[in-house]
Protein backbone atom coordinates (compact mmCIF):
# COMPACT_ATOMS: atom_id res chain seq x y z
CA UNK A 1 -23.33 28.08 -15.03
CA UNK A 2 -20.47 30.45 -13.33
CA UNK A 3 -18.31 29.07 -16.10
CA UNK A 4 -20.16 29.97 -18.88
CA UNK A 5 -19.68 33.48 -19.44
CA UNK A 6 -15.41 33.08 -18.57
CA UNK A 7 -15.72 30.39 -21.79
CA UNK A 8 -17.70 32.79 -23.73
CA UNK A 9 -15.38 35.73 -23.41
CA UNK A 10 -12.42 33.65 -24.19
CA UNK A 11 -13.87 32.17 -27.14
CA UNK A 12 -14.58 35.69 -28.11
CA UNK A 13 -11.18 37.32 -27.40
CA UNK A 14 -9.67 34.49 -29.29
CA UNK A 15 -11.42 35.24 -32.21
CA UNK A 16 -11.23 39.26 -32.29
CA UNK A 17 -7.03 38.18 -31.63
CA UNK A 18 -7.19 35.58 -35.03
CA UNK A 19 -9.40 38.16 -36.88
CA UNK A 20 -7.24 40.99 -35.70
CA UNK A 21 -4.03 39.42 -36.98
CA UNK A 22 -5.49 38.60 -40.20
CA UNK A 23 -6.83 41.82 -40.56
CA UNK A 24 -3.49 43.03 -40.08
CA UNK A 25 -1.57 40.84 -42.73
CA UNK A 26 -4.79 41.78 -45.06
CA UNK A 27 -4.08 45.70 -45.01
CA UNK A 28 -0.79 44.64 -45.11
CA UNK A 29 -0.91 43.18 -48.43
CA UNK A 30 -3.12 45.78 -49.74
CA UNK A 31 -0.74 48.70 -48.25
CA UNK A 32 1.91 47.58 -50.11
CA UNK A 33 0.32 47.97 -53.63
CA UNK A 34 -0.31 51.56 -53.54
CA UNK A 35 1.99 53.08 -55.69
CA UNK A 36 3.31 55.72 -53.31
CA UNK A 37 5.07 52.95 -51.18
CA UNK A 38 6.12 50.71 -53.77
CA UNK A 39 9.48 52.51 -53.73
CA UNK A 40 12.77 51.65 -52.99
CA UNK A 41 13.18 54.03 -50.40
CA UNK A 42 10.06 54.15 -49.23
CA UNK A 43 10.23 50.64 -46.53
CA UNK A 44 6.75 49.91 -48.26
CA UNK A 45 6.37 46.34 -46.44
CA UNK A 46 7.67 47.84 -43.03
CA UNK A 47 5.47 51.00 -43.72
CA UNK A 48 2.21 48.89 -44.37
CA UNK A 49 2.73 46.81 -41.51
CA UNK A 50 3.14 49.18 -38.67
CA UNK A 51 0.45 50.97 -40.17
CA UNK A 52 -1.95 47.30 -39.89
CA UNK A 53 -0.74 46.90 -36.70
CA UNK A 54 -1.38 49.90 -35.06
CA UNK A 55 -5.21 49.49 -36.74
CA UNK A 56 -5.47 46.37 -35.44
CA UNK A 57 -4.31 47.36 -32.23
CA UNK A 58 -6.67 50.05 -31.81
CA UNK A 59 -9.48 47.07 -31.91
CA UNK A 60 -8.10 44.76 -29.59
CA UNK A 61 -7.72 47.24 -27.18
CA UNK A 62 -11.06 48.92 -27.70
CA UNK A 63 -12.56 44.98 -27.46
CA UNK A 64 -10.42 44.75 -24.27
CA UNK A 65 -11.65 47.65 -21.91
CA UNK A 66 -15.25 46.82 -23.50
CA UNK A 67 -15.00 43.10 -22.40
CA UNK A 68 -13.20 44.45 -18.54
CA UNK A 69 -16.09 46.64 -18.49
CA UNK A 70 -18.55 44.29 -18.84
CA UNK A 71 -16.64 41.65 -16.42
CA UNK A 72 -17.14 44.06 -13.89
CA UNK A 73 -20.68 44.50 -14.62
CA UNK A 74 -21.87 40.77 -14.26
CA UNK A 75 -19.16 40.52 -10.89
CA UNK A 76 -21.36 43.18 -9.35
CA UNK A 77 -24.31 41.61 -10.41
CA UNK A 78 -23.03 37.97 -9.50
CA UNK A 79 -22.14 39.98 -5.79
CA UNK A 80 -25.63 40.93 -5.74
CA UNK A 81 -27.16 37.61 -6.51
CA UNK A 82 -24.96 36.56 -3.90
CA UNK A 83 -26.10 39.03 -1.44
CA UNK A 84 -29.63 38.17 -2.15
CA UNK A 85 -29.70 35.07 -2.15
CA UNK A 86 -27.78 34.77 1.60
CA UNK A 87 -29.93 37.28 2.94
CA UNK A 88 -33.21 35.05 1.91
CA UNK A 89 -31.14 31.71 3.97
CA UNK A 90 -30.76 34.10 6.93
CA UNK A 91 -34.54 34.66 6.73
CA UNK A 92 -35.97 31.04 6.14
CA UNK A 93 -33.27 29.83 8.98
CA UNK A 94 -35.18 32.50 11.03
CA UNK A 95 -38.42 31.56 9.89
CA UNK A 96 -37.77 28.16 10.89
CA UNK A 97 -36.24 29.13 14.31
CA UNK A 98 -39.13 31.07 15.20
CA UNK A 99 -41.45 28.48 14.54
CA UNK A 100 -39.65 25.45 15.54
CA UNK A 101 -39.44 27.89 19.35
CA UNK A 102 -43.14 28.65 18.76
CA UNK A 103 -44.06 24.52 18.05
CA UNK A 104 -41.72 23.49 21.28
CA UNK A 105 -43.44 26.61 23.15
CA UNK A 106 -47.23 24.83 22.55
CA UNK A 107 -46.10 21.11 23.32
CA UNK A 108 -44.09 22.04 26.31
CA UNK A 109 -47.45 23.96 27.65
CA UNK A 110 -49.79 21.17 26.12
CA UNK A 111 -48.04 18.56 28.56
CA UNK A 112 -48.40 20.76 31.66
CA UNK A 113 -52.13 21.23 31.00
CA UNK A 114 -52.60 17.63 30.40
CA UNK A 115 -50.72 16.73 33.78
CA UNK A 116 -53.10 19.61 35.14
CA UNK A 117 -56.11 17.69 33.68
CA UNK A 118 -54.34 14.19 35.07
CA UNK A 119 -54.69 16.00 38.60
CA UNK A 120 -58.19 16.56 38.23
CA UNK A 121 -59.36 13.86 37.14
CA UNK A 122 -57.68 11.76 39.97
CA UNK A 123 -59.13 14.65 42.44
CA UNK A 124 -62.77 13.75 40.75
CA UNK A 125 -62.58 9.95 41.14
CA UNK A 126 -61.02 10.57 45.30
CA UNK A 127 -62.84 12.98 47.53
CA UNK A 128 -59.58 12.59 49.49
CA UNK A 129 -57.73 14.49 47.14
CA UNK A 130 -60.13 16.59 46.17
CA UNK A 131 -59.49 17.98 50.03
CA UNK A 132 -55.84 18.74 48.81
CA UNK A 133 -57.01 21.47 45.92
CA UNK A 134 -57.96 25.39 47.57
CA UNK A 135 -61.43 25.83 48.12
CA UNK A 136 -64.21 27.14 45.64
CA UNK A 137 -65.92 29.45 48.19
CA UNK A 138 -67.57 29.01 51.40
CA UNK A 139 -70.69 26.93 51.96
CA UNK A 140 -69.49 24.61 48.75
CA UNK A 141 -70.53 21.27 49.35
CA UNK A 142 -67.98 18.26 48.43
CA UNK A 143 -70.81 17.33 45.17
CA UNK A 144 -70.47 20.66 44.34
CA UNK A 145 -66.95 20.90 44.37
CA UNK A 146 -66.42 17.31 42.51
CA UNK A 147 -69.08 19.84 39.76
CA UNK A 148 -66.57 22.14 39.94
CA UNK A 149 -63.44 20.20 39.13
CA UNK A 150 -65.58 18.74 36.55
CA UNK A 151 -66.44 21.70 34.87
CA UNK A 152 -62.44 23.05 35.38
CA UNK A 153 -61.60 19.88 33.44
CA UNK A 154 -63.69 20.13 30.37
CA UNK A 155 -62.79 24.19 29.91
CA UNK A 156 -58.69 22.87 29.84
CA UNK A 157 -59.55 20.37 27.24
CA UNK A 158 -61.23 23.48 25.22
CA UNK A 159 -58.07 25.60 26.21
CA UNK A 160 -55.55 22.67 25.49
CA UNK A 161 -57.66 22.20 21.85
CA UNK A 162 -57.12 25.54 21.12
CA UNK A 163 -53.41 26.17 22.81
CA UNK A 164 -52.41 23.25 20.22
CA UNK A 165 -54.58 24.67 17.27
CA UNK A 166 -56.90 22.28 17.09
CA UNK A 167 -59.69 24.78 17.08
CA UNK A 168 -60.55 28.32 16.19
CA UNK A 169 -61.10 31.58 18.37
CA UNK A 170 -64.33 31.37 16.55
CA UNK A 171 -64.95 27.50 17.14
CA UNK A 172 -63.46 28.82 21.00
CA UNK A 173 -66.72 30.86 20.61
CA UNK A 174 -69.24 28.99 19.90
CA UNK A 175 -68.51 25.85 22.48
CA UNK A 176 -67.46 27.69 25.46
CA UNK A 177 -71.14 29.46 24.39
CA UNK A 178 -72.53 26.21 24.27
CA UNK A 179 -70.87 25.25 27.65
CA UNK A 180 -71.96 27.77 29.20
CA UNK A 181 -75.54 27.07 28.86
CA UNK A 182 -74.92 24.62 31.52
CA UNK A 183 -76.10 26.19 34.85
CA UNK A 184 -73.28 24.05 36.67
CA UNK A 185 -70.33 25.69 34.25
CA UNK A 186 -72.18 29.05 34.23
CA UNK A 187 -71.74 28.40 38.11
CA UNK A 188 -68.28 27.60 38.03
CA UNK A 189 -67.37 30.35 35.53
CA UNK A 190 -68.49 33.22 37.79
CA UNK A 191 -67.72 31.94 41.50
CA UNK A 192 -64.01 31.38 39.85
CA UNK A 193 -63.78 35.03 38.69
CA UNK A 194 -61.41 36.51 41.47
CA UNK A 195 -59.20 33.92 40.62
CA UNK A 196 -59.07 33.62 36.70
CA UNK A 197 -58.18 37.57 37.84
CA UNK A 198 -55.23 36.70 39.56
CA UNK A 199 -53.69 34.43 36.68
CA UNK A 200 -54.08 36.65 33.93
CA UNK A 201 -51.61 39.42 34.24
CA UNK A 202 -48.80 36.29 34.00
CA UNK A 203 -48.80 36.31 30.32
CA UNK A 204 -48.62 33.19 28.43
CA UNK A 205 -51.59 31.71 25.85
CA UNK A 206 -54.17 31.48 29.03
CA UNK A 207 -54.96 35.07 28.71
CA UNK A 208 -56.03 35.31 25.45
CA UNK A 209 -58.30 32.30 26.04
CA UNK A 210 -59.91 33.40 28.92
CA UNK A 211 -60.87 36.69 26.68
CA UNK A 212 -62.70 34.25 24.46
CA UNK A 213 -64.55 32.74 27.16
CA UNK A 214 -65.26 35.52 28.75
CA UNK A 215 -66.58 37.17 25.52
CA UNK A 216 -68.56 33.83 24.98
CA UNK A 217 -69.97 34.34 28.66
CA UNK A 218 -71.44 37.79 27.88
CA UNK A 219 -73.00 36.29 24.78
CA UNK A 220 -74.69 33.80 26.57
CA UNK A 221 -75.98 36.02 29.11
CA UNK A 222 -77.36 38.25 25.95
CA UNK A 223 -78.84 34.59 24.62
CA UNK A 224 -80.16 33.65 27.77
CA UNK A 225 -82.15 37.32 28.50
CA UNK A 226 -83.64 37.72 24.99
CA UNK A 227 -85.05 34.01 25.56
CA UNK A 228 -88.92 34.67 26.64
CA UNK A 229 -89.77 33.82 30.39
CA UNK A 230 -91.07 29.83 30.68
C-alpha cells in the first residue's frame, strides 16, 4: 500500500514526459508553416523548436514542483499516521502492563488470604492451636473463640470473593447484611473493632472492604431497630 502512490506518480510523470515531447514535435510542425518563418533566413525549424521546447518545458516543470509538493504532503501525513499509530502501541502495551500488575496484584493477595483461611480452619478443628492465635477479649470462653474464628473465616471467603471479583460492592452489601443478622458474627464484628482499626491505615484492598461491611453493619442495625419488639 506504501508503494502505490510512488507507482502512481511515476506512471504519471511518464506520461506528462511522452505527452510533453509530443506536444513539442506537434507545435513544432505547426510552427514551421506559418509563413513568417518559412524563410531562408529565418532558421524556421530551429525557431519552432526552441519555441516547443521551452512550452513544453514550462509544463514539466510546473507538473514537477506540483507532484514534490504533493510528495511532501502525503510524507507528512504518512509521519503522522506513523506517529499515531506508535503512540496507540505505547498505550495498549500500557494498558496491558497495568492490568497484567493489577491481575498478579489480586492472585498474589488471593493466595495469602487462602493460607490465612488454611490457618483457621486448622485452629477450628485443634483447640491447641487455637491457643497460638491473640486473644478475642477477656472472659472469652474457648467455644466462643472456636465462634469467633468461625465467623473470621466466612467474612475472608466474602473478602477473598470480592478481592478476586467474584462479587459486587453491592452483592458485598447485601451478604455481609445478611451475615450479620447472625448474633454470633454481629458479636464478632464489634468485639473485633479496635483491631480491624489497627489494620486499616496499611492500605491494600482490605480497607475498602471493611467500608462495605461496616456500611452493611449500620444497615443492619437500622433493619434490626425498625423490626417491632417480639
Amino acid at each position: 500500500m506504501v508503494n502505490g502512490p510512488r507507482l502512481r506518480h511515476a506512471f504519471i510523470a511518464i506520461a506528462v514526459a511522452l505527452a510533453s515531447c509530443l506536444g513539442a514535435v506537434a507545435l513544432t510542425m505547426l510552427l514551421v508553416r506559418i509563413p513568417a518563418l518559412q524563410t531562408s533566413g529565418s532558421g524556421n525549424a530551429g525557431q519552432a523548436f526552441g519555441a516547443a521546447a521551452a512550452f513544453a518545458s514550462f509544463f514539466v516543470l510546473f507538473y514537477a514542483v506540483r507532484t514534490f509538493r504533493q510528495q511532501i504532503e502525503e510524507f507528512h501525513m504518512r509521519r503522522t499516521e506513523m506517529s499515531n499509530q506508535q503512540e496507540f502501541m505505547r498505550n495498549q502495551r500500557a494498558d496491558a502492563r497495568e492490568a497484567h500488575d493489577r491481575r498478579h496484584h489480586s492472585s498474589a493477595e488471593a493466595t495469602l488470604r487462602g493460607q490465612l483461611i488454611a490457618l483457621m480452619t486448622m485452629a477450628i478443628e485443634n483447640p491447641a492451636l487455637a491457643e497460638v492465635w491473640p486473644s478475642y477479649g477477656p472472659g472469652i470462653s474457648d467455644e466462643r473463640r472456636a465462634q469467633y474464628l468461625y465467623a473470621n473465616l466466612i467474612i475472608s471467603w466474602q473478602y477473598l470473593a470480592h478481592t478476586l471479583n467474584s462479587i459486587t460492592d453491592d452483592e458485598v452489601l447485601e451478604v455481609m447484611r445478611y451475615l450479620f443478622s447472625s448474633p454470633i458474627i454481629h458479636e464478632f464484628w464489634c468485639q473485633t473493632r479496635a483491631a480491624r482499626s489497627q489494620i486499616t491505615p496499611y492500605g491494600g484492598t482490605l480497607p475498602k472492604f471493611y467500608e462495605l461491611a461496616d456500611l452493611a453493619f449500620d444497615r443492619r442495625i437500622r433493619l434490626d431497630s425498625d423490626l417491632p419488639a417480639g
